[in-house]
Every structure is written in C-alpha cells, then in structure tokens.
C-alpha atoms as a PDB file:
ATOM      1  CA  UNK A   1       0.000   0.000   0.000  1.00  0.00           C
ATOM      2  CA  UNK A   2       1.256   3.256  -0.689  1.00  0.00           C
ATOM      3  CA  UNK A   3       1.609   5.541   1.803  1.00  0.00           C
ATOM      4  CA  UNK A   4      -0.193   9.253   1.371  1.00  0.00           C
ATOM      5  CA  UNK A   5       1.896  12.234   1.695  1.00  0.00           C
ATOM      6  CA  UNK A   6       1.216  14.507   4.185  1.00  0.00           C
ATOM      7  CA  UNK A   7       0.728  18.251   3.321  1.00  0.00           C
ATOM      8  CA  UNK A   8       0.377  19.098   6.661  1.00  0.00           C
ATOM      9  CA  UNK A   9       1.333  17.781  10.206  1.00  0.00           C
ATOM     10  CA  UNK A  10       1.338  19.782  13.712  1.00  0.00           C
ATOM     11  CA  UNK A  11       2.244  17.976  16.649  1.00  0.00           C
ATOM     12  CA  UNK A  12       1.540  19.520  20.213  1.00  0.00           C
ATOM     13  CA  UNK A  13       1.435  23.039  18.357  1.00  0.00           C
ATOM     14  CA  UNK A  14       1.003  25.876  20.779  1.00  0.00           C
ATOM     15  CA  UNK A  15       0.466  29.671  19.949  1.00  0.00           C
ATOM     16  CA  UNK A  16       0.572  32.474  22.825  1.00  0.00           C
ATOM     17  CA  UNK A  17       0.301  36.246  23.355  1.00  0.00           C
ATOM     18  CA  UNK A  18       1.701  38.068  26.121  1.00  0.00           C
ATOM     19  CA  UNK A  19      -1.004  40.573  27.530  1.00  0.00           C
ATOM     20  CA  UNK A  20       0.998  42.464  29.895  1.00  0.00           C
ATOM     21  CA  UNK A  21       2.544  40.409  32.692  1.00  0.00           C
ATOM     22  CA  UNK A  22       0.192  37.678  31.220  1.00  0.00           C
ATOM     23  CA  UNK A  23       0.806  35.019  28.831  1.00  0.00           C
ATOM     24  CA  UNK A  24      -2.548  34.226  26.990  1.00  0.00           C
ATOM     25  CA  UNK A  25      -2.469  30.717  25.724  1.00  0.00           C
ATOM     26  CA  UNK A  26      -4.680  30.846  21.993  1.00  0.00           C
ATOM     27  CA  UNK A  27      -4.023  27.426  20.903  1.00  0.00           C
ATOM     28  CA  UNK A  28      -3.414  24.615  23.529  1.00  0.00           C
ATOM     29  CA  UNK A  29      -1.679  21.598  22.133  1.00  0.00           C
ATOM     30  CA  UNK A  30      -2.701  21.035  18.509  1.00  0.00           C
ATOM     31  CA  UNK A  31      -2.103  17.452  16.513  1.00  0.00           C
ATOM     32  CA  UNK A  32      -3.510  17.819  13.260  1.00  0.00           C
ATOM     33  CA  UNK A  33      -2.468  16.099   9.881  1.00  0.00           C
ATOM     34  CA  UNK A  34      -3.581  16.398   6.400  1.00  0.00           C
ATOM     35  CA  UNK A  35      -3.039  14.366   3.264  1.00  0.00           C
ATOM     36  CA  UNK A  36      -2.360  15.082  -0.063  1.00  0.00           C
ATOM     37  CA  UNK A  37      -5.773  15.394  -1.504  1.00  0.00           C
ATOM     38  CA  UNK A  38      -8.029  15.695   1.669  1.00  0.00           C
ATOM     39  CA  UNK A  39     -10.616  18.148   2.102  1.00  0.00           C
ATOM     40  CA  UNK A  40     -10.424  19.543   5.491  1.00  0.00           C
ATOM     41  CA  UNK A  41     -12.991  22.031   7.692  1.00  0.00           C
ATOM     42  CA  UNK A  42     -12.112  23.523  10.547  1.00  0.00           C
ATOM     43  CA  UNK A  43     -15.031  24.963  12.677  1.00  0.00           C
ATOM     44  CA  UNK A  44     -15.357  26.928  15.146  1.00  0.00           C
ATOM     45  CA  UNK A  45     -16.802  30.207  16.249  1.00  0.00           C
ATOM     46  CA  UNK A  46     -15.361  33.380  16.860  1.00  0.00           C
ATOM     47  CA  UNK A  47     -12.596  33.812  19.738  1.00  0.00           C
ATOM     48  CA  UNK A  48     -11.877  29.809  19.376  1.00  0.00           C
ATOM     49  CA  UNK A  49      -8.469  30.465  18.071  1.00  0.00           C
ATOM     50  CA  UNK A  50      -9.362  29.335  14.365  1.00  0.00           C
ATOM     51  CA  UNK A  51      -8.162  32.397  12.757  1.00  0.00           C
ATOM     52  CA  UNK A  52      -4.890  31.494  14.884  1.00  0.00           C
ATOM     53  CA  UNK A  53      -4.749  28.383  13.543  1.00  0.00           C
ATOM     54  CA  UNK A  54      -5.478  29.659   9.813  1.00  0.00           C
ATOM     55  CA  UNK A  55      -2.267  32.149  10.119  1.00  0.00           C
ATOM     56  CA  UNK A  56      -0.226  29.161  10.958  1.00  0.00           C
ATOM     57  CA  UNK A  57      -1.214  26.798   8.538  1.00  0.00           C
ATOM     58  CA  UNK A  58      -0.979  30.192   6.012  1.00  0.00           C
ATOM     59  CA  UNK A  59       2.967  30.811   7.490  1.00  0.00           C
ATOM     60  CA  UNK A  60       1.563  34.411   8.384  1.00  0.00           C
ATOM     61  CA  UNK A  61       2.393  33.685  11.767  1.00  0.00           C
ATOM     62  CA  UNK A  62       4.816  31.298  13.801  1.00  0.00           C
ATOM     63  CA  UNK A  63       3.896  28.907  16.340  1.00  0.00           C
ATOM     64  CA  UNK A  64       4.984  29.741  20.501  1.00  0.00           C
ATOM     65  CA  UNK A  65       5.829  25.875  21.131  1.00  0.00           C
ATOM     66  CA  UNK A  66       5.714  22.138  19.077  1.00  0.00           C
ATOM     67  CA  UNK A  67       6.054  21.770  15.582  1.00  0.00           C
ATOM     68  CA  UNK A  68       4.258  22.084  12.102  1.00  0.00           C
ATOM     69  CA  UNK A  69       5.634  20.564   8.931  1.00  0.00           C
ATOM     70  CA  UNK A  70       4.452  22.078   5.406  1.00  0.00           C
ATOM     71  CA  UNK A  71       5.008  19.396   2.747  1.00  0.00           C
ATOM     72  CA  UNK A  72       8.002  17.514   5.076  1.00  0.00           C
ATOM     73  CA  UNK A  73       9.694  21.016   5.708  1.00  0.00           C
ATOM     74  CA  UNK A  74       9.905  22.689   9.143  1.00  0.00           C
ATOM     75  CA  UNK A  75       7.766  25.858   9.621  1.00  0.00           C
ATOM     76  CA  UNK A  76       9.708  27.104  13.207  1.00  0.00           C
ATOM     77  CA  UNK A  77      12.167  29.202  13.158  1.00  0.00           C
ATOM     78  CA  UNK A  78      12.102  30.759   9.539  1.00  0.00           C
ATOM     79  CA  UNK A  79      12.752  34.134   8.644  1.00  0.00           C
ATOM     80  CA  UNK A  80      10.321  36.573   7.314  1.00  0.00           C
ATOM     81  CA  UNK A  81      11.761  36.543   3.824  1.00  0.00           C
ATOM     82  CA  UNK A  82      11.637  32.399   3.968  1.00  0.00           C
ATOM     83  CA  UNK A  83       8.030  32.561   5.035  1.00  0.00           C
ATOM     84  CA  UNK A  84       7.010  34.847   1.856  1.00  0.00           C
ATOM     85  CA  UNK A  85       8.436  32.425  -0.147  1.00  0.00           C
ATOM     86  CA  UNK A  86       7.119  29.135   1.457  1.00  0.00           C
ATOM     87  CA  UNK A  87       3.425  31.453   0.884  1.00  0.00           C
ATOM     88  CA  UNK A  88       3.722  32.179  -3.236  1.00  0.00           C
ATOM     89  CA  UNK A  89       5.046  28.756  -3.496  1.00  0.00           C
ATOM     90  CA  UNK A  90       3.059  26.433  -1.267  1.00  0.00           C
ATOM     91  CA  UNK A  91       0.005  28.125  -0.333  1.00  0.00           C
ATOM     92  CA  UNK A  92      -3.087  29.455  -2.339  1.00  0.00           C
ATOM     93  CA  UNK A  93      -5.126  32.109  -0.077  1.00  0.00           C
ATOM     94  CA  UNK A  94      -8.599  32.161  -0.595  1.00  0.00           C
ATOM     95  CA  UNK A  95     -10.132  35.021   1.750  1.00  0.00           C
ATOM     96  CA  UNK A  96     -13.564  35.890   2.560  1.00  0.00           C
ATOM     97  CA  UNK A  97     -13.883  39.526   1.179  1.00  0.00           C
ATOM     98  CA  UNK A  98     -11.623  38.215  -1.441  1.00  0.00           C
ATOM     99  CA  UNK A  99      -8.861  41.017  -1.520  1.00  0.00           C
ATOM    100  CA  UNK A 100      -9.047  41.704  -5.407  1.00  0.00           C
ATOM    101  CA  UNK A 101      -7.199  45.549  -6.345  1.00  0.00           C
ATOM    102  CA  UNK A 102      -9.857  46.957  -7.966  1.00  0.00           C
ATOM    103  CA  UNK A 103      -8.033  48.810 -10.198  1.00  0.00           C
ATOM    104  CA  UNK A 104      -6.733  45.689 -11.789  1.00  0.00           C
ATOM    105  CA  UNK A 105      -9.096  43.622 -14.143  1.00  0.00           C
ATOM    106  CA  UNK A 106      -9.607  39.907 -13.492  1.00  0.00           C
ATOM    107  CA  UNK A 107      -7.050  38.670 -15.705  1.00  0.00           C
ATOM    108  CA  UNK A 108      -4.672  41.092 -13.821  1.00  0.00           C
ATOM    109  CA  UNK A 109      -5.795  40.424 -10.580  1.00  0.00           C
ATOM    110  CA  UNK A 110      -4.636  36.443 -11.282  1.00  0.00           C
ATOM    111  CA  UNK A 111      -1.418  37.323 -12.592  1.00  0.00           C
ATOM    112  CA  UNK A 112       0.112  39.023  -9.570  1.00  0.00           C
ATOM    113  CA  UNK A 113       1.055  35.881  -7.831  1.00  0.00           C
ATOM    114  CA  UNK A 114       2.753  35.129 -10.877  1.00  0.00           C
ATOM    115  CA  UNK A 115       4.330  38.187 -11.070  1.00  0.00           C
ATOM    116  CA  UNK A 116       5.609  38.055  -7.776  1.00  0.00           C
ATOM    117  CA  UNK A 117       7.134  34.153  -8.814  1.00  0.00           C
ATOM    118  CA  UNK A 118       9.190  36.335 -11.774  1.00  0.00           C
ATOM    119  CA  UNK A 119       7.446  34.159 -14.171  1.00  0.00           C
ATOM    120  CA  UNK A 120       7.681  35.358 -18.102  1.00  0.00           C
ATOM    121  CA  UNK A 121       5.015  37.812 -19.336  1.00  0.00           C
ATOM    122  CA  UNK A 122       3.761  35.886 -21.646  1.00  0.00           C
ATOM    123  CA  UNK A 123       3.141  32.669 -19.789  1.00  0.00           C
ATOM    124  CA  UNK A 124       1.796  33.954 -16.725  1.00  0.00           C
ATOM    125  CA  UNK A 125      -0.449  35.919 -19.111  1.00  0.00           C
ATOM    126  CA  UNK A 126      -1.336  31.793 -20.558  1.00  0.00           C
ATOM    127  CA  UNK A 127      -1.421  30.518 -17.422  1.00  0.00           C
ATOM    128  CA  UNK A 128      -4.204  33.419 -16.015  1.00  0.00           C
ATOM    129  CA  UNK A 129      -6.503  33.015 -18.680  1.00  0.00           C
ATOM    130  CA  UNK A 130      -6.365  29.009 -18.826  1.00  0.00           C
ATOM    131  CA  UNK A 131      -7.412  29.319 -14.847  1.00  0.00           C
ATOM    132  CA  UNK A 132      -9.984  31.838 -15.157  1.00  0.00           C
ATOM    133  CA  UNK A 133     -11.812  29.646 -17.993  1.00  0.00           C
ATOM    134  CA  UNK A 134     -11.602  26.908 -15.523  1.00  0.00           C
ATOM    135  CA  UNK A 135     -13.444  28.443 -12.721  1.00  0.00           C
ATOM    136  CA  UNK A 136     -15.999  29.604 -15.792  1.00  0.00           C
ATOM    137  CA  UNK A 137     -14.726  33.590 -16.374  1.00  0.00           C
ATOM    138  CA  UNK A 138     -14.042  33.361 -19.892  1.00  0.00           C
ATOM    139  CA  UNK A 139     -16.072  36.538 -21.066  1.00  0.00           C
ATOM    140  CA  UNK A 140     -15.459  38.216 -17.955  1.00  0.00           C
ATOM    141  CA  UNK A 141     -11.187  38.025 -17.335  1.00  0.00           C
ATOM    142  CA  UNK A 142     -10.981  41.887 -18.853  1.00  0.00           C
ATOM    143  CA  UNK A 143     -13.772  43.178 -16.503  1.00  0.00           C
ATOM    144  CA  UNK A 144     -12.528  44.957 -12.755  1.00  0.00           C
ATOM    145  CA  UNK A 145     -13.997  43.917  -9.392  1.00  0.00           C
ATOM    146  CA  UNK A 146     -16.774  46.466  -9.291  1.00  0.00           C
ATOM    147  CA  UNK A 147     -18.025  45.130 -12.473  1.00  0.00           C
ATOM    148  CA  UNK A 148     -17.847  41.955 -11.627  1.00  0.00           C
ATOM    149  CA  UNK A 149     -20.975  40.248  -9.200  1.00  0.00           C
ATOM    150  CA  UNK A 150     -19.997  39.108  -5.643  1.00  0.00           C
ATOM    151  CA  UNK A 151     -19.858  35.218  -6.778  1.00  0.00           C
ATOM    152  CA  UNK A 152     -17.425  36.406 -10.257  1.00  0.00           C
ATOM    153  CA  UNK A 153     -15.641  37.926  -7.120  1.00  0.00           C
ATOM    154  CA  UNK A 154     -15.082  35.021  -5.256  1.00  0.00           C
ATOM    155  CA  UNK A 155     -14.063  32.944  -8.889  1.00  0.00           C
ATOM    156  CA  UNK A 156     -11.216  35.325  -9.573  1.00  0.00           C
ATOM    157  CA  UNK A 157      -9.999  34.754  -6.000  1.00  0.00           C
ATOM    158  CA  UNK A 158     -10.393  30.862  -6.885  1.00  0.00           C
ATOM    159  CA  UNK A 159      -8.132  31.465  -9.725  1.00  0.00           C
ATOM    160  CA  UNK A 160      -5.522  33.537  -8.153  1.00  0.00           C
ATOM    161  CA  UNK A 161      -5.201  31.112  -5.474  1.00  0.00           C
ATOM    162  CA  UNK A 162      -4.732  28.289  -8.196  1.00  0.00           C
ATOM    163  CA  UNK A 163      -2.745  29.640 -10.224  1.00  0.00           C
ATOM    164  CA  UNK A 164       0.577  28.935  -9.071  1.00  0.00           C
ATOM    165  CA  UNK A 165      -0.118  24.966  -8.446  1.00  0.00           C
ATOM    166  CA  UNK A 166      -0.013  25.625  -5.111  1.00  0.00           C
ATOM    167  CA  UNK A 167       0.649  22.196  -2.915  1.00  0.00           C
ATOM    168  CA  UNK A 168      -2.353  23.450  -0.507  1.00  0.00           C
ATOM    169  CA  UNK A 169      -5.478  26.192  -1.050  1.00  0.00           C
ATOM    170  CA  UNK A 170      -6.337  27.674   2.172  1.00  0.00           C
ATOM    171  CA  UNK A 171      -9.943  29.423   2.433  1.00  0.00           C
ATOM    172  CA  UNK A 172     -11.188  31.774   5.151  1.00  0.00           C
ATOM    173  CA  UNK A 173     -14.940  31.673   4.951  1.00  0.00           C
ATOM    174  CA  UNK A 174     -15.254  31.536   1.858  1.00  0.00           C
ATOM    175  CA  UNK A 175     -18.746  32.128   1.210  1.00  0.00           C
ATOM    176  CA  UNK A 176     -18.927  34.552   3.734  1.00  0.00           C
ATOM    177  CA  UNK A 177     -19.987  37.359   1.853  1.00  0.00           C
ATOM    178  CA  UNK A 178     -22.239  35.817  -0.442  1.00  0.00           C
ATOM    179  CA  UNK A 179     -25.897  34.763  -0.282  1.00  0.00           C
ATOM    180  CA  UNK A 180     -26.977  31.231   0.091  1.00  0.00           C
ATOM    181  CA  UNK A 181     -27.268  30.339  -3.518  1.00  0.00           C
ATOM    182  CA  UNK A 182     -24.164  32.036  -4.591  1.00  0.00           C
ATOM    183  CA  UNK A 183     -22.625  30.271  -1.631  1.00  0.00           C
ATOM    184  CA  UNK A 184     -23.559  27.218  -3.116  1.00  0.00           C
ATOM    185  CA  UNK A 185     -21.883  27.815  -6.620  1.00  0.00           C
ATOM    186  CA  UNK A 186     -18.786  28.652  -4.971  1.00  0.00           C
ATOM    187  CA  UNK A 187     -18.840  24.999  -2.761  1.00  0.00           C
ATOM    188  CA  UNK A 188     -19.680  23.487  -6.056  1.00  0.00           C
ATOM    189  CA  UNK A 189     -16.608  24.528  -7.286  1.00  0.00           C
ATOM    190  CA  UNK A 190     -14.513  23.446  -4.245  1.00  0.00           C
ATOM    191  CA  UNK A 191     -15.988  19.596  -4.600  1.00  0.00           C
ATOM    192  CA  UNK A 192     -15.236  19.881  -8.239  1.00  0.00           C
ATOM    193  CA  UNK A 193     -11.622  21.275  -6.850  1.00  0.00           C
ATOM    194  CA  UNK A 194     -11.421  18.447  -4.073  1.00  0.00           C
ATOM    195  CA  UNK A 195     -12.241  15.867  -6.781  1.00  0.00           C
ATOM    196  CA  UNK A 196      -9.792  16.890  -9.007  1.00  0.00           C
ATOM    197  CA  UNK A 197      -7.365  16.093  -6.311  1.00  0.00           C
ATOM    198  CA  UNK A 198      -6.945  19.380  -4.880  1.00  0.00           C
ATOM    199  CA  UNK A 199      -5.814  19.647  -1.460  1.00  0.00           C
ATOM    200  CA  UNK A 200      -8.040  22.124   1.012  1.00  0.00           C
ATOM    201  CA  UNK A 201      -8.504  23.334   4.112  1.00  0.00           C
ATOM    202  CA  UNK A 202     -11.643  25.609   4.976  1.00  0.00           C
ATOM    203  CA  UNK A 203     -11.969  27.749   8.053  1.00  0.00           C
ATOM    204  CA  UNK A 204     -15.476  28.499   8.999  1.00  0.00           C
ATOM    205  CA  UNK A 205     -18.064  28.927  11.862  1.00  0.00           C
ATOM    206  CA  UNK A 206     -21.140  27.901   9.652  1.00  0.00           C
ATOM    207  CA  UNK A 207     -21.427  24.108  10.131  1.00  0.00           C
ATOM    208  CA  UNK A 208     -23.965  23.280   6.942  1.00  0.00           C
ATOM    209  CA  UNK A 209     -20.618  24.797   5.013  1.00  0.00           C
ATOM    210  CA  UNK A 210     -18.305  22.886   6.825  1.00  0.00           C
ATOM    211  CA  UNK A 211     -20.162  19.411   6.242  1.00  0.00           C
ATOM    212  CA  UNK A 212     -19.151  20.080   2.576  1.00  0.00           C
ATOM    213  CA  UNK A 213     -15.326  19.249   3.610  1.00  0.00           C
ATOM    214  CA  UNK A 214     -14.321  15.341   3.590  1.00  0.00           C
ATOM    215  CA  UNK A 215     -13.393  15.724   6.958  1.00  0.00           C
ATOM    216  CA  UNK A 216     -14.479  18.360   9.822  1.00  0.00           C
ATOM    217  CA  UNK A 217     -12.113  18.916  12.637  1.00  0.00           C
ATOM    218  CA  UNK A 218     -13.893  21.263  15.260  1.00  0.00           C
ATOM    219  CA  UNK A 219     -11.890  23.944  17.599  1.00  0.00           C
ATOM    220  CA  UNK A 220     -13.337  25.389  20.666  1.00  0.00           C
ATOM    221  CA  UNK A 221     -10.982  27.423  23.315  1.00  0.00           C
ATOM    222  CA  UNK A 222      -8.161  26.667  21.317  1.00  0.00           C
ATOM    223  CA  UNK A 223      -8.502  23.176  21.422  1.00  0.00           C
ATOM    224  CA  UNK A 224      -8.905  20.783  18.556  1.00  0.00           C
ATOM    225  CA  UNK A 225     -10.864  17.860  17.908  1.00  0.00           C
ATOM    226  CA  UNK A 226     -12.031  15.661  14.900  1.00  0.00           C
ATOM    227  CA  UNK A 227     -16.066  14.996  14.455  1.00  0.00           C
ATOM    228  CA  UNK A 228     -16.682  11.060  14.011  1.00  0.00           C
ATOM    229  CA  UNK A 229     -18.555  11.113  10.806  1.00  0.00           C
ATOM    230  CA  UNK A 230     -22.527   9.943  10.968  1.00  0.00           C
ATOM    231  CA  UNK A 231     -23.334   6.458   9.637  1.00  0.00           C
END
C-alpha cells in the first residue's frame, strides 16, 4: 500500500500572546495532519483560536511551542523573507472579502502571484486566462472587481489562489460574503476542486458549510478535535 503524503502535520502546536505580565495561551496543544488530496474544515466560532490556527497553517504567523511541517519542511524558526516564499510557493489564499485591487481587471488580478514568482510575461499571461476559464470567467477576465458580481468575485480569488499549483489552497470563509445560492456555486466549485485532487482546508463557523469538507475537525478554546462522521 502506498503511503499518502502529508501536506500538513502539527504535533503539540502551541500559539501564545503576552497581555501584559500575562501570557494568553490561543491554541493549547494542537495534533492535526492532512493528506495530499483531503478536504479539510475547521469549525469553530469566533474567539476559538481558528483564525490562529489559519495564520499558521498560512505561514503568516509562527507557532509559541511544538512543531508544524508544510510538505516535510519545518515551519519554526524561519525568517520573514523564507516565510514569503514558502506562501507564493506552497500556499493558495482564498479570503472571505476576497482582496481583489480593484483597479486591476480579473485577468490582472490572477497574474500578480505570478508576477511576484518572476514568471515570463507571456506565460503567466497563458497561465491566467487558462485558470480563469476553468473556474468559468471566460467573457469576464478583462472586466474589474466592481463590475464583476460578488460570486465572479469570489471565482477570480479561486483562480488567483490556483494559479501557481499551489501544494495546498487555504480558504477563510469563503462564502462569507455571499448569499446562500451564490454560496452554493462557490462549494460546487470546491468539490469539483477536491475531486480533481486538490488539497483544502476551509476555516469556517457555519457548520452546513463545513459538512461540505471530507473531513471536519472542530476547535473550541483553542482546542482541537475531529467529528466522528454519521453512519
């Protein structure tokens, strides 16, 4: 049997603040793997230390204590500089208000992570368009955010996430700012993602999203535990 890679592994992880004389304690002893190809939620609601957890897994932040591997390769102890570079190369950031420059059209708006890889002009140009046609943006990859609906929104974030073949796509509540239907469409897209072999991890505090992951790991007062699936 072959065994599956893991794109993701924390063992005892702990993350903590000092508040004055205080030290406050966020996350308490993670241990939390992912595989190549799993689909993972992580719910919780607000103040339970999932947006922590998010900024870890995302290398925007640094764990206090333990350990967390990113595709086999320590996370502790990197520099700034190495952490940019672990992001662009490893990680695809999907974020709830989606973080487009509105300035920029779609097309544009995908490009920049490409850009900021020092790939040619020409083939990150390719490589934009081919991903925007994927997450179904063909007639709209010359338009700008505010011409663009809330769900196109949301697709052009999709694509500038995939873009770069990132090893995982992270999303921060992703359907956030949508309504339910458009909400749908964009979790459509993730199984279609997940299926493809894609490997995700979802951060939300809406449990009929989070039943859409594979798996559902739940986090209350920064601790973490898996849900047993129903029969």
């Amino acid at each position: 049997m072959v065994k599956q890679m893991k794109i993701l592994e924390m063992k005892n992880l702990v993350k903590s603040y000092p508040i004055g004389d205080q030290e406050q304690v966020v996350l308490k002893g993670i241990n939390l793997s992912v595989d190549r190809g799993d689909y993972l939620s992580v719910l919780g609601p607000s103040g339970s230390g999932k947006s922590t957890l998010m900024n870890i897994i995302g290398c925007l932040d640094v764990p206090t204590d333990g350990s967390y591997f990113l595709s086999g390769e320590p996370i502790k102890n990197r520099t700034e500089t190495e952490l940019a570079v672990i992001r662009n190369k490893e990680i695809g950031f999907i974020f709830q208000q989606f973080q487009l420059l509105p300035r920029l059209t779609a097309l544009k708006n995908v490009e920049l992570p490409l850009i900021y890889a020092q790939v040619p002009e020409k083939k990150r140009h390719e490589q934009a368009q081919q991903i925007l046609e994927r997450v179904g943006l063909a007639d709209r990859m010359h338009h700008r955010p505010n011409q663009l609906s809330g769900g196109q929104q949301q697709r052009v974030a999709i694509a500038r996430a995939l873009v770069t073949e990132p090893t995982l796509l992270l999303a921060d509540e992703p359907t956030g700012a949508l309504d339910q239907n458009t909400g749908h469409q964009i979790l459509k897209l993730f199984s279609s993602l997940h299926e493809e072999g894609k490997t995700i991890v979802m951060i939300t505090h809406d449990a009929e999203v989070a039943k859409n992951g594979s798996r559902v790991v739940r986090i209350v007062d920064g601790n973490l535990t898996e849900e047993v699936p129903h029969a």
